[in-house]
N, C-alpha and C. Protein backbone atom coordinates (compact mmCIF):
# COMPACT_ATOMS: atom_id res chain seq x y z
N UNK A 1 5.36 83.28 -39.58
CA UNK A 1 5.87 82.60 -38.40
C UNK A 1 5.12 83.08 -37.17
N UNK A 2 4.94 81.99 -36.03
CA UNK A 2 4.54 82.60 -34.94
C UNK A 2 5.57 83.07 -33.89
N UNK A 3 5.13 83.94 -33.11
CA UNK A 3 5.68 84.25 -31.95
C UNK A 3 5.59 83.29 -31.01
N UNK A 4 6.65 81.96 -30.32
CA UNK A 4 6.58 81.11 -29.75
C UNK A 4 7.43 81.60 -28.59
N UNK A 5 6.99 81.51 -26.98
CA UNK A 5 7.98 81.69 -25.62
C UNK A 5 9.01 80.22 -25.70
N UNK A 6 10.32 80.97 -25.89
CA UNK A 6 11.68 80.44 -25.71
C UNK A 6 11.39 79.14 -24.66
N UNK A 7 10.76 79.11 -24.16
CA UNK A 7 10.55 77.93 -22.92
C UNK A 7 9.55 76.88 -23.56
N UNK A 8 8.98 77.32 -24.58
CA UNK A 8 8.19 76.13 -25.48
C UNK A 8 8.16 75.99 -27.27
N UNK A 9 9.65 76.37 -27.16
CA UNK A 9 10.15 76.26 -28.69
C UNK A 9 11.01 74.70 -28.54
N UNK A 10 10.55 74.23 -29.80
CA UNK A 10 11.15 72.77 -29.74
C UNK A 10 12.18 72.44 -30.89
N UNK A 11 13.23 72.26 -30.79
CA UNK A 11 14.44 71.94 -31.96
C UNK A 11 14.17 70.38 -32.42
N UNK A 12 13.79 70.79 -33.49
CA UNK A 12 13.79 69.79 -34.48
C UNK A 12 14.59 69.89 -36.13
N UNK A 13 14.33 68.71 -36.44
CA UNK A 13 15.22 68.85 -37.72
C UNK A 13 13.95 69.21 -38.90
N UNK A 14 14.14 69.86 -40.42
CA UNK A 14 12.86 69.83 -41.10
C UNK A 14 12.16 69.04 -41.27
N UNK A 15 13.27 67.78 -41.60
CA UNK A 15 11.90 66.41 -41.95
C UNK A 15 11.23 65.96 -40.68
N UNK A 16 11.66 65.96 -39.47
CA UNK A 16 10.96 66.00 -38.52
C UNK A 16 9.48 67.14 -38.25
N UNK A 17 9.79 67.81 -39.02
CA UNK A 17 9.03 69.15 -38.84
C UNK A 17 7.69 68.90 -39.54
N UNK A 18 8.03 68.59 -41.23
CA UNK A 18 7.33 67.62 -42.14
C UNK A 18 6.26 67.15 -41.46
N UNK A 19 6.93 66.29 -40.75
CA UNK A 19 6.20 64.83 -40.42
C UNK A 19 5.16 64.97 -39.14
N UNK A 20 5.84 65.75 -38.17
CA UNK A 20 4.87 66.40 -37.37
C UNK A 20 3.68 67.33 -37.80
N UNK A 21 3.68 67.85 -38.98
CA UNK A 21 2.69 68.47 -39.99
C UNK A 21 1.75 68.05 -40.51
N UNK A 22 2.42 66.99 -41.37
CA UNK A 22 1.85 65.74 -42.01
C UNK A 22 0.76 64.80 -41.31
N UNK A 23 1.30 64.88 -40.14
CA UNK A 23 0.56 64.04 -39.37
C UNK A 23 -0.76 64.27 -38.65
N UNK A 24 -1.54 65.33 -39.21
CA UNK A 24 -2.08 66.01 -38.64
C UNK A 24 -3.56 65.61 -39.46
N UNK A 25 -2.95 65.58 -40.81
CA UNK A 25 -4.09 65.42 -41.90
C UNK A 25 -4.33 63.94 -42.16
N UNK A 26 -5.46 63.70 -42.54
CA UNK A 26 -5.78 62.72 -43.02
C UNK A 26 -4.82 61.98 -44.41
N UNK A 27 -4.64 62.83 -45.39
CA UNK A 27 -3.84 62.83 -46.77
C UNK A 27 -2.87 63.01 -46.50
N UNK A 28 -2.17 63.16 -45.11
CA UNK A 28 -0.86 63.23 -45.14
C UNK A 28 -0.18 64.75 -45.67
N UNK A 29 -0.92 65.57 -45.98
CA UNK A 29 -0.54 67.06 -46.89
C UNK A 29 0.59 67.95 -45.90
N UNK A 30 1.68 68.19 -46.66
CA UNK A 30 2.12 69.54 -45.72
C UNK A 30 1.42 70.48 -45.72
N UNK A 31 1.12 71.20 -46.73
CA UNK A 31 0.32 72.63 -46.50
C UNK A 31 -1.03 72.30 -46.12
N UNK A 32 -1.80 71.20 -45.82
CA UNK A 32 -3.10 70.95 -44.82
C UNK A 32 -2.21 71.22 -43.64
N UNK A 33 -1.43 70.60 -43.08
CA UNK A 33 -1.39 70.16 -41.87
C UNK A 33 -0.34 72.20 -41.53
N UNK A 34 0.08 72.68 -42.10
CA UNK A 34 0.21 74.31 -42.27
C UNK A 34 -0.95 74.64 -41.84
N UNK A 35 -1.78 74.56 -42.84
CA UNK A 35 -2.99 75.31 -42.18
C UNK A 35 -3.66 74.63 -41.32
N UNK A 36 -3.52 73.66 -40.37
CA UNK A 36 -4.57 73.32 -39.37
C UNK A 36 -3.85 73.61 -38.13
N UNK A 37 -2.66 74.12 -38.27
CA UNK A 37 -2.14 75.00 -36.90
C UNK A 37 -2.35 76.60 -37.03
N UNK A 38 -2.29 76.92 -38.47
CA UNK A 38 -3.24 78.48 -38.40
C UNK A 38 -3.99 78.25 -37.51
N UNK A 39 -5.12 77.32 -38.36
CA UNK A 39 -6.07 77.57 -37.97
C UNK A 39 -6.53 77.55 -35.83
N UNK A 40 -5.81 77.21 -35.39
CA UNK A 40 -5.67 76.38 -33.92
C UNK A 40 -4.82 77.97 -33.46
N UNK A 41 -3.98 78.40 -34.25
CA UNK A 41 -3.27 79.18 -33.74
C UNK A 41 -4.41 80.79 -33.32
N UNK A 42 -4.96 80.48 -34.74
CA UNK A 42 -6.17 81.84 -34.71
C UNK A 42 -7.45 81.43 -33.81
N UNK A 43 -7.96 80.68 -33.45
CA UNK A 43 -8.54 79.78 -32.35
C UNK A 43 -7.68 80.49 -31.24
N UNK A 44 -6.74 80.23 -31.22
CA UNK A 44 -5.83 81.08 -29.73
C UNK A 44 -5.94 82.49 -29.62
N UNK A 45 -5.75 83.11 -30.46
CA UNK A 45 -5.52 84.36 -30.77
C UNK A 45 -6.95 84.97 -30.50
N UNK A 46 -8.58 83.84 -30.39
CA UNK A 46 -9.87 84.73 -30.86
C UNK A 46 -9.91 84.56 -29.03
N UNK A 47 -8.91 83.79 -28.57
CA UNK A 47 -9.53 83.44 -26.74
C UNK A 47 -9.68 82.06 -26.94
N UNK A 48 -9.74 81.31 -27.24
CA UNK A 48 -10.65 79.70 -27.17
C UNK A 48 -9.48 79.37 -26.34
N UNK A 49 -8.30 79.31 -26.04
CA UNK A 49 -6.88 78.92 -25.38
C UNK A 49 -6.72 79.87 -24.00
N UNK A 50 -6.17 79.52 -23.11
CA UNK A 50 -5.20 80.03 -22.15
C UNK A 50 -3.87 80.06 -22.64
N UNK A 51 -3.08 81.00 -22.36
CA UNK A 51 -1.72 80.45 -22.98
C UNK A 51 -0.89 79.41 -22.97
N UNK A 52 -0.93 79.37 -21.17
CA UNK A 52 -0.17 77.80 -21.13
C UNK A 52 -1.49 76.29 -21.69
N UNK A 53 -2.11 76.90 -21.49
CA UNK A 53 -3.02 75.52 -22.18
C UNK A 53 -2.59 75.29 -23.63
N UNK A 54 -2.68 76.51 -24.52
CA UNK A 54 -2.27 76.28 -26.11
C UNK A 54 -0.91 75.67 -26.11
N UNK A 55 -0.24 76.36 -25.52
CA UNK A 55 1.37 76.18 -25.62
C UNK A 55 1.72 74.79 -24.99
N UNK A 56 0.83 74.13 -24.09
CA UNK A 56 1.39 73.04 -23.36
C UNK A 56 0.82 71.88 -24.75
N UNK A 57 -0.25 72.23 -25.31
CA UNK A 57 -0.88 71.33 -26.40
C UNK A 57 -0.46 71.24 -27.69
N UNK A 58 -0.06 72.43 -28.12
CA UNK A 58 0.39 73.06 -29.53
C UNK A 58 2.21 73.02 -30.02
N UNK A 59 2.56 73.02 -28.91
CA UNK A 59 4.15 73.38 -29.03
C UNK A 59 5.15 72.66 -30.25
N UNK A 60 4.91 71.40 -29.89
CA UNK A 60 5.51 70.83 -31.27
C UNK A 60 5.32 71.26 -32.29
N UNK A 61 3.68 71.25 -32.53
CA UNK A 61 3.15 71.55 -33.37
C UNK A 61 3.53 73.23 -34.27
N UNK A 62 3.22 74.11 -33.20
CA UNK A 62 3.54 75.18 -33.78
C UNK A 62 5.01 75.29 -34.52
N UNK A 63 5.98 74.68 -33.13
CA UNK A 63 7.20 74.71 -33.50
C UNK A 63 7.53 74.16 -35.22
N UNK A 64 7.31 73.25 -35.40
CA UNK A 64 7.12 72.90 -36.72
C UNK A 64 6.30 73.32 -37.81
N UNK A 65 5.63 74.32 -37.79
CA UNK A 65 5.13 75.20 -38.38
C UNK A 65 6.29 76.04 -38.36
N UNK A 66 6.76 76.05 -38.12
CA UNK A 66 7.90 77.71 -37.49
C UNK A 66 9.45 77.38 -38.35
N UNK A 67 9.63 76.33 -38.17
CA UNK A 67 10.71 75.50 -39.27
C UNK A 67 10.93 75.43 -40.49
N UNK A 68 9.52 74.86 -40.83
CA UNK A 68 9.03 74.90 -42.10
C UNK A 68 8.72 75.98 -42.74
N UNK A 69 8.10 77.25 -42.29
CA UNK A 69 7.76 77.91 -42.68
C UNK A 69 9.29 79.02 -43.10
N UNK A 70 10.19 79.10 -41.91
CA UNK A 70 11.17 79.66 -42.33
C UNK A 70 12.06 78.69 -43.36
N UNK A 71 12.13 77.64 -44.09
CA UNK A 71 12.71 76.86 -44.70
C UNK A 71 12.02 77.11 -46.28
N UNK A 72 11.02 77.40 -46.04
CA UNK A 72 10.35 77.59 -47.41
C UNK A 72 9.93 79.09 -47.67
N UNK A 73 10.20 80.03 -46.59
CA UNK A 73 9.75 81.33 -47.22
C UNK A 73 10.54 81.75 -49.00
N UNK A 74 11.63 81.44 -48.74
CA UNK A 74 12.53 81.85 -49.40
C UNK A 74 12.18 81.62 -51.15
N UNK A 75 11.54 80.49 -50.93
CA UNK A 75 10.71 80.08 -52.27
C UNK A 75 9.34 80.78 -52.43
N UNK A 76 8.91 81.37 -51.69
CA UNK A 76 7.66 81.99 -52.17
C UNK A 76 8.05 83.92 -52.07
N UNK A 77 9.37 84.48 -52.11
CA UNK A 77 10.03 85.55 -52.24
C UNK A 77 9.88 86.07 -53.09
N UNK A 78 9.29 87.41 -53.10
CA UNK A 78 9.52 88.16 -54.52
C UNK A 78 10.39 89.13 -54.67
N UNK A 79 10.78 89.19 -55.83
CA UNK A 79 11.95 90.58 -55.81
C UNK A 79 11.68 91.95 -56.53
């Protein structure tokens, strides 16, 4: 999960979350469209972003990364 500022976290529902994901890729893939906010996210993280620039561009986006990702950790859990 990322660390998102409370002032640009967005409530959505999962399938909304999905779909904002989905929408990212060509194939429609959840786990493409997972990793093409990594990837944007680590792009932020190397400098390529200002913060409010990422966050004003990314927000949905991340946010739904952030949904999803806590919705499905639970399935990739080991004990």
């Amino acid at each position: 999960m990322f660390r998102l500022p409370k002032e640009y976290t967005v409530e959505m529902s999962f399938e909304e979350a999905t779909k904002t994901l989905q929408r990212l890729t060509s194939n429609g893939g959840l786990l493409e469209g997972l990793q093409y906010v990594d990837a944007r996210w680590n792009e932020y993280q190397k400098g390529f972003y200002y913060d409010d620039h990422f966050y004003d561009n990314w927000q949905y986006e991340v946010s739904a990364f952030n949904i999803v990702y806590k919705e499905m950790a639970p399935l990739f859990a080991t004990k």
